[in-house]
PDB file of N, CA and C in Angstrom:
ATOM      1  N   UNK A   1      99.402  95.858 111.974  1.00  0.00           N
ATOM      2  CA  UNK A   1      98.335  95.814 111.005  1.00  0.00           C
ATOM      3  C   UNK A   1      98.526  96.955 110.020  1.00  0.00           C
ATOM      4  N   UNK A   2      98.577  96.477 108.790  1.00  0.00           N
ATOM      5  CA  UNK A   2      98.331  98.084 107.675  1.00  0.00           C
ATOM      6  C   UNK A   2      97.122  97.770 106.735  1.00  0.00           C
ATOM      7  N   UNK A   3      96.691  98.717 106.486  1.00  0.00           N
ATOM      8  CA  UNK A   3      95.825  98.780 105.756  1.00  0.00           C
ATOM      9  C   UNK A   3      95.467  99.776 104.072  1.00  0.00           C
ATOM     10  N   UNK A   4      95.055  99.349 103.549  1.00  0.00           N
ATOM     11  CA  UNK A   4      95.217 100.931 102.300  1.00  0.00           C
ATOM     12  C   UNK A   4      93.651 101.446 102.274  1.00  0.00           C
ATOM     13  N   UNK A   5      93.800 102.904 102.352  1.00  0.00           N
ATOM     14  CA  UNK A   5      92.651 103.847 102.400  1.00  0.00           C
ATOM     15  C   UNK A   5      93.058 104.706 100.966  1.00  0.00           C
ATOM     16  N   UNK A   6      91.646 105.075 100.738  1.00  0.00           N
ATOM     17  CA  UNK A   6      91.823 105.867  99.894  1.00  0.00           C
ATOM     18  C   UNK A   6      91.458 107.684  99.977  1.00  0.00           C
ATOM     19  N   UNK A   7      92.190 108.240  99.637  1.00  0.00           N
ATOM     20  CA  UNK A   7      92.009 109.687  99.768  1.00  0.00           C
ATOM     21  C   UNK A   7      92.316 110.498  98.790  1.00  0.00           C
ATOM     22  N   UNK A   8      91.444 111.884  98.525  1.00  0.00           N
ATOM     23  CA  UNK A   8      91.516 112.662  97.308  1.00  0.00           C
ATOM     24  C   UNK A   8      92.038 111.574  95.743  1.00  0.00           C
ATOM     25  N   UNK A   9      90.958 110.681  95.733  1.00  0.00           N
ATOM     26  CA  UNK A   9      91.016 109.453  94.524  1.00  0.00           C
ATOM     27  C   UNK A   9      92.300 108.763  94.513  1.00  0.00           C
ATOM     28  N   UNK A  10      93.478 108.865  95.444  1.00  0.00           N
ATOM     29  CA  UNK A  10      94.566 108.197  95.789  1.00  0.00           C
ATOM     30  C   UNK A  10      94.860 107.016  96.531  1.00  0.00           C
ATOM     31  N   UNK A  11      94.904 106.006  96.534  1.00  0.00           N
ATOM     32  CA  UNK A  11      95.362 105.114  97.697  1.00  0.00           C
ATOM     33  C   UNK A  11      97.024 104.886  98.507  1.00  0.00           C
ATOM     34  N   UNK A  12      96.457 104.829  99.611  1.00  0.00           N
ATOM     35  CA  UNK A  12      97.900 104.835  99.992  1.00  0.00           C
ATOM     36  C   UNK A  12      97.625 103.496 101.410  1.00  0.00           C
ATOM     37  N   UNK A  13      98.952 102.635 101.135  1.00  0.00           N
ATOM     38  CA  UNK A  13      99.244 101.684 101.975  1.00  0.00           C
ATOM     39  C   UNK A  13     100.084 102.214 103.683  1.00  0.00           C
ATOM     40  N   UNK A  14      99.111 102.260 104.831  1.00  0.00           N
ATOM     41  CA  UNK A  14      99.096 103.097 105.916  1.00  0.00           C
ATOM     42  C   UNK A  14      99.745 101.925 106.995  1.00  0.00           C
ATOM     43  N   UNK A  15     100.320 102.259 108.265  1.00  0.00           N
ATOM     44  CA  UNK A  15     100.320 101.264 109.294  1.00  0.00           C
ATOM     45  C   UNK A  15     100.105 102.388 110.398  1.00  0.00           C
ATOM     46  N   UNK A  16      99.761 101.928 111.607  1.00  0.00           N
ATOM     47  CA  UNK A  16      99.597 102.846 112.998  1.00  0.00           C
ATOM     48  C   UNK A  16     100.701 103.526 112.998  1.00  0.00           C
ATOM     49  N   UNK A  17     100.643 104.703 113.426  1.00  0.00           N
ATOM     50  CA  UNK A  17     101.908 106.141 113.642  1.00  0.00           C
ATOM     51  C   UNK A  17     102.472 106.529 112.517  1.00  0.00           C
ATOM     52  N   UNK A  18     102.143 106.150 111.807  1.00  0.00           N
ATOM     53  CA  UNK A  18     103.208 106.464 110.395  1.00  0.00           C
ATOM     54  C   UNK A  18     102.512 107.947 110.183  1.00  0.00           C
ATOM     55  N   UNK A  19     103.562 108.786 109.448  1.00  0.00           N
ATOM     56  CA  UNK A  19     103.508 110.182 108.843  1.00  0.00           C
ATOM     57  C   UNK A  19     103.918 109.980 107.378  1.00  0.00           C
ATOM     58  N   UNK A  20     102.458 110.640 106.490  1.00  0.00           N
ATOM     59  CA  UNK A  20     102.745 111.036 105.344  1.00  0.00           C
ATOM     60  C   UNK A  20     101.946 112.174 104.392  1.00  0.00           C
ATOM     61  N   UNK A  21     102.548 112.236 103.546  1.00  0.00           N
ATOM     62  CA  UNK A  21     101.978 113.495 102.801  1.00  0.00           C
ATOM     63  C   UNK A  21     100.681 112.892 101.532  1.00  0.00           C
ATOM     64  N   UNK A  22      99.966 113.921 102.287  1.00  0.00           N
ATOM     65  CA  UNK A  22      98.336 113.798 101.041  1.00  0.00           C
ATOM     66  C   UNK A  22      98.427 114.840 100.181  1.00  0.00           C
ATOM     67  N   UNK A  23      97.639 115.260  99.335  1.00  0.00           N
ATOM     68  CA  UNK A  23      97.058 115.972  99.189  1.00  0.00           C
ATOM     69  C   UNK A  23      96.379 117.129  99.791  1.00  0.00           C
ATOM     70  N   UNK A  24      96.537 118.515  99.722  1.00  0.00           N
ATOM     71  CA  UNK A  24      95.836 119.481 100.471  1.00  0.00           C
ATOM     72  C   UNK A  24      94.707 119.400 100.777  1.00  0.00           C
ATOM     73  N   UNK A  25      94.092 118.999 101.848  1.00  0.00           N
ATOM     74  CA  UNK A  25      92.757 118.777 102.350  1.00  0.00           C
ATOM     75  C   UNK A  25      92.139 119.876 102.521  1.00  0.00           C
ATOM     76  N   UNK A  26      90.988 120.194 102.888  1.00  0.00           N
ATOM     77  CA  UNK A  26      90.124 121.659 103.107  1.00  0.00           C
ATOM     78  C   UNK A  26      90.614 122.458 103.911  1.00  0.00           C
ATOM     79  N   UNK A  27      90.348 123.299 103.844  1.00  0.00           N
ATOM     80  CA  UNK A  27      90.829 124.232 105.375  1.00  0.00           C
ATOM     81  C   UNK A  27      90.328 124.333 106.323  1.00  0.00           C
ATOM     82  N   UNK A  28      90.711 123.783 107.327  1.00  0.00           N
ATOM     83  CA  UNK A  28      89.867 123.496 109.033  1.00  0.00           C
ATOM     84  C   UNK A  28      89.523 122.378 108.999  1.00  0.00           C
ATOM     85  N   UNK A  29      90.035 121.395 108.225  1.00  0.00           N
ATOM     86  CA  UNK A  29      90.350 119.610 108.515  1.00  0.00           C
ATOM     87  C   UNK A  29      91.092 119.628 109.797  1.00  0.00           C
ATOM     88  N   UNK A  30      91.096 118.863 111.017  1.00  0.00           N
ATOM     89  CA  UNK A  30      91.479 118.442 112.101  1.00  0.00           C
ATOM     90  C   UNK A  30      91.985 117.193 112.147  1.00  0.00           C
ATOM     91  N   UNK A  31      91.110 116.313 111.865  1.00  0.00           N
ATOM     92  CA  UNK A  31      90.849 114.902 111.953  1.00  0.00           C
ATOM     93  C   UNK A  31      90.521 114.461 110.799  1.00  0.00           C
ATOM     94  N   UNK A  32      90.580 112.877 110.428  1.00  0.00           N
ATOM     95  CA  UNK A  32      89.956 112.119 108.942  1.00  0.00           C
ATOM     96  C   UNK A  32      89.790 110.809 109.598  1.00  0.00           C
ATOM     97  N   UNK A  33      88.740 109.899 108.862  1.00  0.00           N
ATOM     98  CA  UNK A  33      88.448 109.021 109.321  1.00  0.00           C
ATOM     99  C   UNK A  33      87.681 108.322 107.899  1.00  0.00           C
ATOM    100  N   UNK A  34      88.361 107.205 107.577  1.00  0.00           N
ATOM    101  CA  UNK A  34      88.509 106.293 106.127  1.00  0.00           C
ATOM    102  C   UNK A  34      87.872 104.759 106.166  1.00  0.00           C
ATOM    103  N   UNK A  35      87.559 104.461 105.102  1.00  0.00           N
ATOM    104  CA  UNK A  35      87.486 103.221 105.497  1.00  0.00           C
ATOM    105  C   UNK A  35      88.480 102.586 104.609  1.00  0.00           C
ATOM    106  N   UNK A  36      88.649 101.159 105.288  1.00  0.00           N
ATOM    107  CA  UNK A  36      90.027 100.274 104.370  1.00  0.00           C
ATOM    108  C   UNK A  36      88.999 100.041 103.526  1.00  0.00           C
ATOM    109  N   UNK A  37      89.929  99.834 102.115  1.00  0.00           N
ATOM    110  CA  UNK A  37      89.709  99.182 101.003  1.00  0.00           C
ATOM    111  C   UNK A  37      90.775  97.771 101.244  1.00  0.00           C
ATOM    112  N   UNK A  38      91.897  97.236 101.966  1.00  0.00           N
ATOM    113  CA  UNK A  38      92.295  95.989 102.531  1.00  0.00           C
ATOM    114  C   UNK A  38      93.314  96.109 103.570  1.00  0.00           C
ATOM    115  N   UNK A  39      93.365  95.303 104.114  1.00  0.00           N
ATOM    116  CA  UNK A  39      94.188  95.217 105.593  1.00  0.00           C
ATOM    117  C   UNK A  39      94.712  93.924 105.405  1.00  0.00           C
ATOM    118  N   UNK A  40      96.051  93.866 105.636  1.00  0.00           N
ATOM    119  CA  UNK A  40      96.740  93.122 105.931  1.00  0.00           C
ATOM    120  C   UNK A  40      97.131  92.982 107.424  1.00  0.00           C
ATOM    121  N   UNK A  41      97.118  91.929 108.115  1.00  0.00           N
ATOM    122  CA  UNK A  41      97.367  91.064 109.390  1.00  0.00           C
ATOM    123  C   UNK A  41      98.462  90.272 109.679  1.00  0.00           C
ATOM    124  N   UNK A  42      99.436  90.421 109.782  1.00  0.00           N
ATOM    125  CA  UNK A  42     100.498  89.023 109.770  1.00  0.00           C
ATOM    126  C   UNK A  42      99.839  88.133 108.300  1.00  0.00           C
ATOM    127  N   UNK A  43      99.818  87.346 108.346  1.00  0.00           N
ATOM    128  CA  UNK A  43      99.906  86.339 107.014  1.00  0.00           C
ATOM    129  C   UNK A  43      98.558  86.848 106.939  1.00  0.00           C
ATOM    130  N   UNK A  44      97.072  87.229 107.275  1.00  0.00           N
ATOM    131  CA  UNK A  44      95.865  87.260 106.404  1.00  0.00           C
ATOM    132  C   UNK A  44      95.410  88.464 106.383  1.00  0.00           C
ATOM    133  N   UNK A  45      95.030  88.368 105.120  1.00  0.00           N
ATOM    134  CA  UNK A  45      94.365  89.707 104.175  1.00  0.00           C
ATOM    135  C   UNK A  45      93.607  89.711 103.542  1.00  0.00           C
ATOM    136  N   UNK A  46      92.609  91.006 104.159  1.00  0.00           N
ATOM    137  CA  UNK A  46      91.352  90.855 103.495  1.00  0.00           C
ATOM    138  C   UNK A  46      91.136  92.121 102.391  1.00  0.00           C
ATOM    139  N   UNK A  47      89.901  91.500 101.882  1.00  0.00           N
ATOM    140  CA  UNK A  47      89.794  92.545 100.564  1.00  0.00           C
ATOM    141  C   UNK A  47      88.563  92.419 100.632  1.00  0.00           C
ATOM    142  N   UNK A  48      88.043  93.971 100.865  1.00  0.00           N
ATOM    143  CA  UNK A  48      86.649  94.227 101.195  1.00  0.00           C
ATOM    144  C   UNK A  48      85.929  94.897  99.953  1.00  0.00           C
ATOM    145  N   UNK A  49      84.773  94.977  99.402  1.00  0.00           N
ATOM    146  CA  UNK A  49      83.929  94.873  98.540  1.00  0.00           C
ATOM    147  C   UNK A  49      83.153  95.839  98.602  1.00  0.00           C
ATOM    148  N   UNK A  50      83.177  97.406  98.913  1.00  0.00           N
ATOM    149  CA  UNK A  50      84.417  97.690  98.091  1.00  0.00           C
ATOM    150  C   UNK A  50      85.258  98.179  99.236  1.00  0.00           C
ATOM    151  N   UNK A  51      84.693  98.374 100.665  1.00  0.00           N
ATOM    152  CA  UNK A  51      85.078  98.558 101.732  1.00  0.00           C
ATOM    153  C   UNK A  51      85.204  96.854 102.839  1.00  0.00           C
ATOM    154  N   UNK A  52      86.457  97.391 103.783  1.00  0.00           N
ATOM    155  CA  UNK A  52      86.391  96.234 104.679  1.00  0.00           C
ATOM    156  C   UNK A  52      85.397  96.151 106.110  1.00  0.00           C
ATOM    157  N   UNK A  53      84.310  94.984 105.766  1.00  0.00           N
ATOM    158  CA  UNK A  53      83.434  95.677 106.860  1.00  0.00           C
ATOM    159  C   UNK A  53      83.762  95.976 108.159  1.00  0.00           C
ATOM    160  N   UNK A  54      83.551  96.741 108.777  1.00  0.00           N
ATOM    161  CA  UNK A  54      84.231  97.433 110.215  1.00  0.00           C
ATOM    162  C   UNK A  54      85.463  97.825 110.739  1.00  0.00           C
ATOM    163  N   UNK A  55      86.168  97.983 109.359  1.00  0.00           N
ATOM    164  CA  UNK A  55      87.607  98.448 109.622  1.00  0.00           C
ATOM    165  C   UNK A  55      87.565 100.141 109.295  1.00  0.00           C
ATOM    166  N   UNK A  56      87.954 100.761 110.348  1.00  0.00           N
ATOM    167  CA  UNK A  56      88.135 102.068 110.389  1.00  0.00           C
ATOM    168  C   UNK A  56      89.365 102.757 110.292  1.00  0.00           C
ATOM    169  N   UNK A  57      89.849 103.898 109.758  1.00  0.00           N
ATOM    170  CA  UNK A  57      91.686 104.352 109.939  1.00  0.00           C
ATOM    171  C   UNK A  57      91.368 105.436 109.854  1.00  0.00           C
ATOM    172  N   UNK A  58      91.661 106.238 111.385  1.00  0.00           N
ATOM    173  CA  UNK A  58      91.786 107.715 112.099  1.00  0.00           C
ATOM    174  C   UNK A  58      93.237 107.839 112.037  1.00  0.00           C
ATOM    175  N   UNK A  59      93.061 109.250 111.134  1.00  0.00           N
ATOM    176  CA  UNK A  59      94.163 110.094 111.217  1.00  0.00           C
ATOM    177  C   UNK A  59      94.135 111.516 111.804  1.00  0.00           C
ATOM    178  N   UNK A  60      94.837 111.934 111.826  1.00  0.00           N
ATOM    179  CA  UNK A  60      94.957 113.683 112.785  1.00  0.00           C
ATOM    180  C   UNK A  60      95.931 114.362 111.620  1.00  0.00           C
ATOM    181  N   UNK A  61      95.486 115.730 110.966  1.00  0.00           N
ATOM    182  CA  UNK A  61      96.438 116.609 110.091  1.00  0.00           C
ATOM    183  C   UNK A  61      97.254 117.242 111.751  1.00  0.00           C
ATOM    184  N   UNK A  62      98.700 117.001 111.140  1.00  0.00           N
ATOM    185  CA  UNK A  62      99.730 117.711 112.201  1.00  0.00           C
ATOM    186  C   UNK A  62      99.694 119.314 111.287  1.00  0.00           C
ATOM    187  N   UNK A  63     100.134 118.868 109.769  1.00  0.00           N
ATOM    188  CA  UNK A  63     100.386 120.495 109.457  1.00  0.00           C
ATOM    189  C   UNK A  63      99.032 120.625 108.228  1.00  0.00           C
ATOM    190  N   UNK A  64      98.680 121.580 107.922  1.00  0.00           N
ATOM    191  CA  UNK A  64      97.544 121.729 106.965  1.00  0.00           C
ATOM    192  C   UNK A  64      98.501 122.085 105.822  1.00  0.00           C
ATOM    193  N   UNK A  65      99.475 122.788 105.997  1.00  0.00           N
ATOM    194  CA  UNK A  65     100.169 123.018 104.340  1.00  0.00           C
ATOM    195  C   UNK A  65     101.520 122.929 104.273  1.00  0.00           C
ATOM    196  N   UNK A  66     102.329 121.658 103.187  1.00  0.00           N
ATOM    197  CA  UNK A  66     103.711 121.516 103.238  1.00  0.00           C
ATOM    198  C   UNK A  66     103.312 121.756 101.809  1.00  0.00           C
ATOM    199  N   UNK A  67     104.814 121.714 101.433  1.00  0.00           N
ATOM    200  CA  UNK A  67     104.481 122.890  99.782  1.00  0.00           C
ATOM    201  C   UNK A  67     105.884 121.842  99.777  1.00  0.00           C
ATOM    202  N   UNK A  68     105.440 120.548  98.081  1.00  0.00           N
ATOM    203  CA  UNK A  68     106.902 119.965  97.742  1.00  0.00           C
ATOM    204  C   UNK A  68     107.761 120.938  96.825  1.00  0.00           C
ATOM    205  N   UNK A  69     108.876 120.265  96.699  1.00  0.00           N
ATOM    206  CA  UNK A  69     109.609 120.451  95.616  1.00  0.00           C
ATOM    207  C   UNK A  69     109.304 121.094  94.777  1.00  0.00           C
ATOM    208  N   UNK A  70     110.270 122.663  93.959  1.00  0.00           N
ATOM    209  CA  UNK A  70     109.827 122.916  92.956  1.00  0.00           C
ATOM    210  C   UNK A  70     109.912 122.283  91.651  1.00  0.00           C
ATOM    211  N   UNK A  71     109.260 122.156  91.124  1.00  0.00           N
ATOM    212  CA  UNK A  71     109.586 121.502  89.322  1.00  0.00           C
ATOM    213  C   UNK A  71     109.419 122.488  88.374  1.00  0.00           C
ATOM    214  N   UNK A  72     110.342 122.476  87.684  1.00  0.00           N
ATOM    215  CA  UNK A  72     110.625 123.630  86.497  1.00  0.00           C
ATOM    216  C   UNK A  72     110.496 123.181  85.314  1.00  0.00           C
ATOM    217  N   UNK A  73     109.706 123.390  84.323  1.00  0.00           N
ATOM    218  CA  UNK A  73     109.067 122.649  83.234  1.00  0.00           C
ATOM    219  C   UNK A  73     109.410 124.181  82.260  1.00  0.00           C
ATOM    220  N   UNK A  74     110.174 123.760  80.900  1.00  0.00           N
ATOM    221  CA  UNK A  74     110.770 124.621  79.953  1.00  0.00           C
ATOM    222  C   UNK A  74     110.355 124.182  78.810  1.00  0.00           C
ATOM    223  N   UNK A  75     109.560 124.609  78.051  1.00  0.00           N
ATOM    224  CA  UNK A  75     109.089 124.750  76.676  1.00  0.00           C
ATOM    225  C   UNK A  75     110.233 125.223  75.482  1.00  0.00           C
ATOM    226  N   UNK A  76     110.207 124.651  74.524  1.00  0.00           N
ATOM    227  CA  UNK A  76     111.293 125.415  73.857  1.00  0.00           C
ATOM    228  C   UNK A  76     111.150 124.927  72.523  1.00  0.00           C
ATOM    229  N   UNK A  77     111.059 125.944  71.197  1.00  0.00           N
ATOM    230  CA  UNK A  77     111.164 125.448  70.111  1.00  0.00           C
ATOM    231  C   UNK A  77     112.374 125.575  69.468  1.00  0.00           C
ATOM    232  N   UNK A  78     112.973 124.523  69.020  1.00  0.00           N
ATOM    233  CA  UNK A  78     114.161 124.965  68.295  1.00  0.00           C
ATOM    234  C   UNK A  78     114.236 125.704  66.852  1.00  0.00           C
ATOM    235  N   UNK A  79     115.560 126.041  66.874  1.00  0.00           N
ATOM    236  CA  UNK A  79     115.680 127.197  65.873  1.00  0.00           C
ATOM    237  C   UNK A  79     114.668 128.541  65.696  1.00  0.00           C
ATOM    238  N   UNK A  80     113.918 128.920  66.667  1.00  0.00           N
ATOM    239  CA  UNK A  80     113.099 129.719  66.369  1.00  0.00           C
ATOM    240  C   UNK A  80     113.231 130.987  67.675  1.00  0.00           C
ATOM    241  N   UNK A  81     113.958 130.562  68.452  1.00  0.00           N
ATOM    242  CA  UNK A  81     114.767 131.486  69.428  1.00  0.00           C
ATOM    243  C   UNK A  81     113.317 131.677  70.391  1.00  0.00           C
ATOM    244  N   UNK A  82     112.700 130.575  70.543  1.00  0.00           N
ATOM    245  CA  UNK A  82     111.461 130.840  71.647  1.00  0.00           C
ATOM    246  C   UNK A  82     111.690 130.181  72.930  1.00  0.00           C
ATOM    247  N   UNK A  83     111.711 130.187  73.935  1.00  0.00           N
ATOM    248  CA  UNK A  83     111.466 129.926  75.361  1.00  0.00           C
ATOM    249  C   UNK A  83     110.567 129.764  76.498  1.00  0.00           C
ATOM    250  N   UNK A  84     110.187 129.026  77.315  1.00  0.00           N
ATOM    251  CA  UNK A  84     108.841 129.669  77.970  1.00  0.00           C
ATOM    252  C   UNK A  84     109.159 128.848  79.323  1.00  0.00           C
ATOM    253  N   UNK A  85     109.392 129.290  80.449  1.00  0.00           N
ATOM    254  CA  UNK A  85     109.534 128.834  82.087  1.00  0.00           C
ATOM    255  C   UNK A  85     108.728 129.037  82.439  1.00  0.00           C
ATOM    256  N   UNK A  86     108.263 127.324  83.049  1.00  0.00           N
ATOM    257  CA  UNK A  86     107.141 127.934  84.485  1.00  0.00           C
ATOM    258  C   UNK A  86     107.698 127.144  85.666  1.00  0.00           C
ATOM    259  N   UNK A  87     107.292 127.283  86.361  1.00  0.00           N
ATOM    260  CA  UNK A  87     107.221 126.879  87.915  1.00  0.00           C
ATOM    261  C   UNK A  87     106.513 126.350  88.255  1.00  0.00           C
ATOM    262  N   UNK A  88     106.135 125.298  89.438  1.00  0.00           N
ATOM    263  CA  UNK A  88     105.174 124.307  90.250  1.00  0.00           C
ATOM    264  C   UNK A  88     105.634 123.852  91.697  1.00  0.00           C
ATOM    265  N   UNK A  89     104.645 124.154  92.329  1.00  0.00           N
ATOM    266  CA  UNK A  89     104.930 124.001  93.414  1.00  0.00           C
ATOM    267  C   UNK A  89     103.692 122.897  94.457  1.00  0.00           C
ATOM    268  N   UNK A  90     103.529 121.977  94.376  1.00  0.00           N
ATOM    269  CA  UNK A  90     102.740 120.582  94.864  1.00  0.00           C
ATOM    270  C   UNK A  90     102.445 121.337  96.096  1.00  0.00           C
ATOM    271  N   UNK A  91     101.198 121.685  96.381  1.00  0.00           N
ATOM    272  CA  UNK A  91     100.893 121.946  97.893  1.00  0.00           C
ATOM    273  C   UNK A  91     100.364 120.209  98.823  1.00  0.00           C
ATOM    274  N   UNK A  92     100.503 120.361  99.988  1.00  0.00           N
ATOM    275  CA  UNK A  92     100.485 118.992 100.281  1.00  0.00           C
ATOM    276  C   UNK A  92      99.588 119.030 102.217  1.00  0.00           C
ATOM    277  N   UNK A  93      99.002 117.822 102.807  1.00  0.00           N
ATOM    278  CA  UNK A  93      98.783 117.868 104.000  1.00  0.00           C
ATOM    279  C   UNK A  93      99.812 116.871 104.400  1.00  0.00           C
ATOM    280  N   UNK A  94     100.560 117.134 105.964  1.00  0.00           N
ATOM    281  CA  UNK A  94     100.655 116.785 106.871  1.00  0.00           C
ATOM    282  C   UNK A  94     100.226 115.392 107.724  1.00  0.00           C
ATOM    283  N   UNK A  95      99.526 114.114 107.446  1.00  0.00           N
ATOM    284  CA  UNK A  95      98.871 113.744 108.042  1.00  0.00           C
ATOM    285  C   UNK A  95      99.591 112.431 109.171  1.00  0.00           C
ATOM    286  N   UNK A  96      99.171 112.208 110.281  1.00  0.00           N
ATOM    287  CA  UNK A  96      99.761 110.990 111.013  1.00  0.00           C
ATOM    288  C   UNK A  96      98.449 110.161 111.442  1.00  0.00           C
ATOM    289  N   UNK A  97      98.952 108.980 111.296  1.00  0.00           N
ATOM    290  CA  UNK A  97      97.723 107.745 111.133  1.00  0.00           C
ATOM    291  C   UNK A  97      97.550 107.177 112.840  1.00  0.00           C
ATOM    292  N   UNK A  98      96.495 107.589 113.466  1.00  0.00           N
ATOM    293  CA  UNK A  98      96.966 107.430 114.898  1.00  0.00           C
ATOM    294  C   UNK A  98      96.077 105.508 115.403  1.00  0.00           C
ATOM    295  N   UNK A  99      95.071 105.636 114.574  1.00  0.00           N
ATOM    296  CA  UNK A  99      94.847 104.194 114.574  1.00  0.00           C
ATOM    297  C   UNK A  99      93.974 103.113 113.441  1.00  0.00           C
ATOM    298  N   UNK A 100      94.072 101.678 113.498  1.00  0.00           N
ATOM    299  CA  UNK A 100      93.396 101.103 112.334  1.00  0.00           C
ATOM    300  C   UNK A 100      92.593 100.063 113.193  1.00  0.00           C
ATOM    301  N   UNK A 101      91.425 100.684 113.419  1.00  0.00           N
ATOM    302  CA  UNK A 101      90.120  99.446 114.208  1.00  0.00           C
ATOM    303  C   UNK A 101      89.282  98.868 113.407  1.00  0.00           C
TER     304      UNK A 101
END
């Protein structure tokens, strides 16, 4: 069964055990608990209005902070000998989807 939940205004398409990266959640998040916006079943799928009634998806944060990739974003005007570097660094949660009832 998978289902898509939505989190920090994101949706993401989930199945049981799967691990993926959110958004940095609060600090001293443990647990989350969502409701589907749709679940797919073998061939049937529902689409709930705006939630699916009685479908629930518990997850557990394993790590509270993974930090992606840096991205390096360079400003530059030509001919005018100007430059400007910054840095970014995506902070991120940890999360594993332990079930979809």
């Amino acid at each position: 069964m998978k289902a898509v939940i939505q989190l920090g205004g994101k949706q993401y398409l989930v199945a049981a055990k799967e691990t993926l990266l959110v958004d940095r959640l609060p600090e001293g998040t443990k647990a989350l608990e969502a409701d589907a916006l749709l679940t797919i079943d073998g061939d049937t799928t529902t689409v709930g209005t705006p939630h699916v009634a009685g479908v629930k998806v518990k997850a557990t944060v394993v790590e509270p902070l993974v930090k992606g990739d840096k991205i390096r974003v360079i400003r530059y005007k030509a001919k005018k000998r100007v430059h400007k570097e910054n840095g970014h660094r995506q902070q991120y949660s940890k999360i594993v989807i332990d079930s979809i009832k």
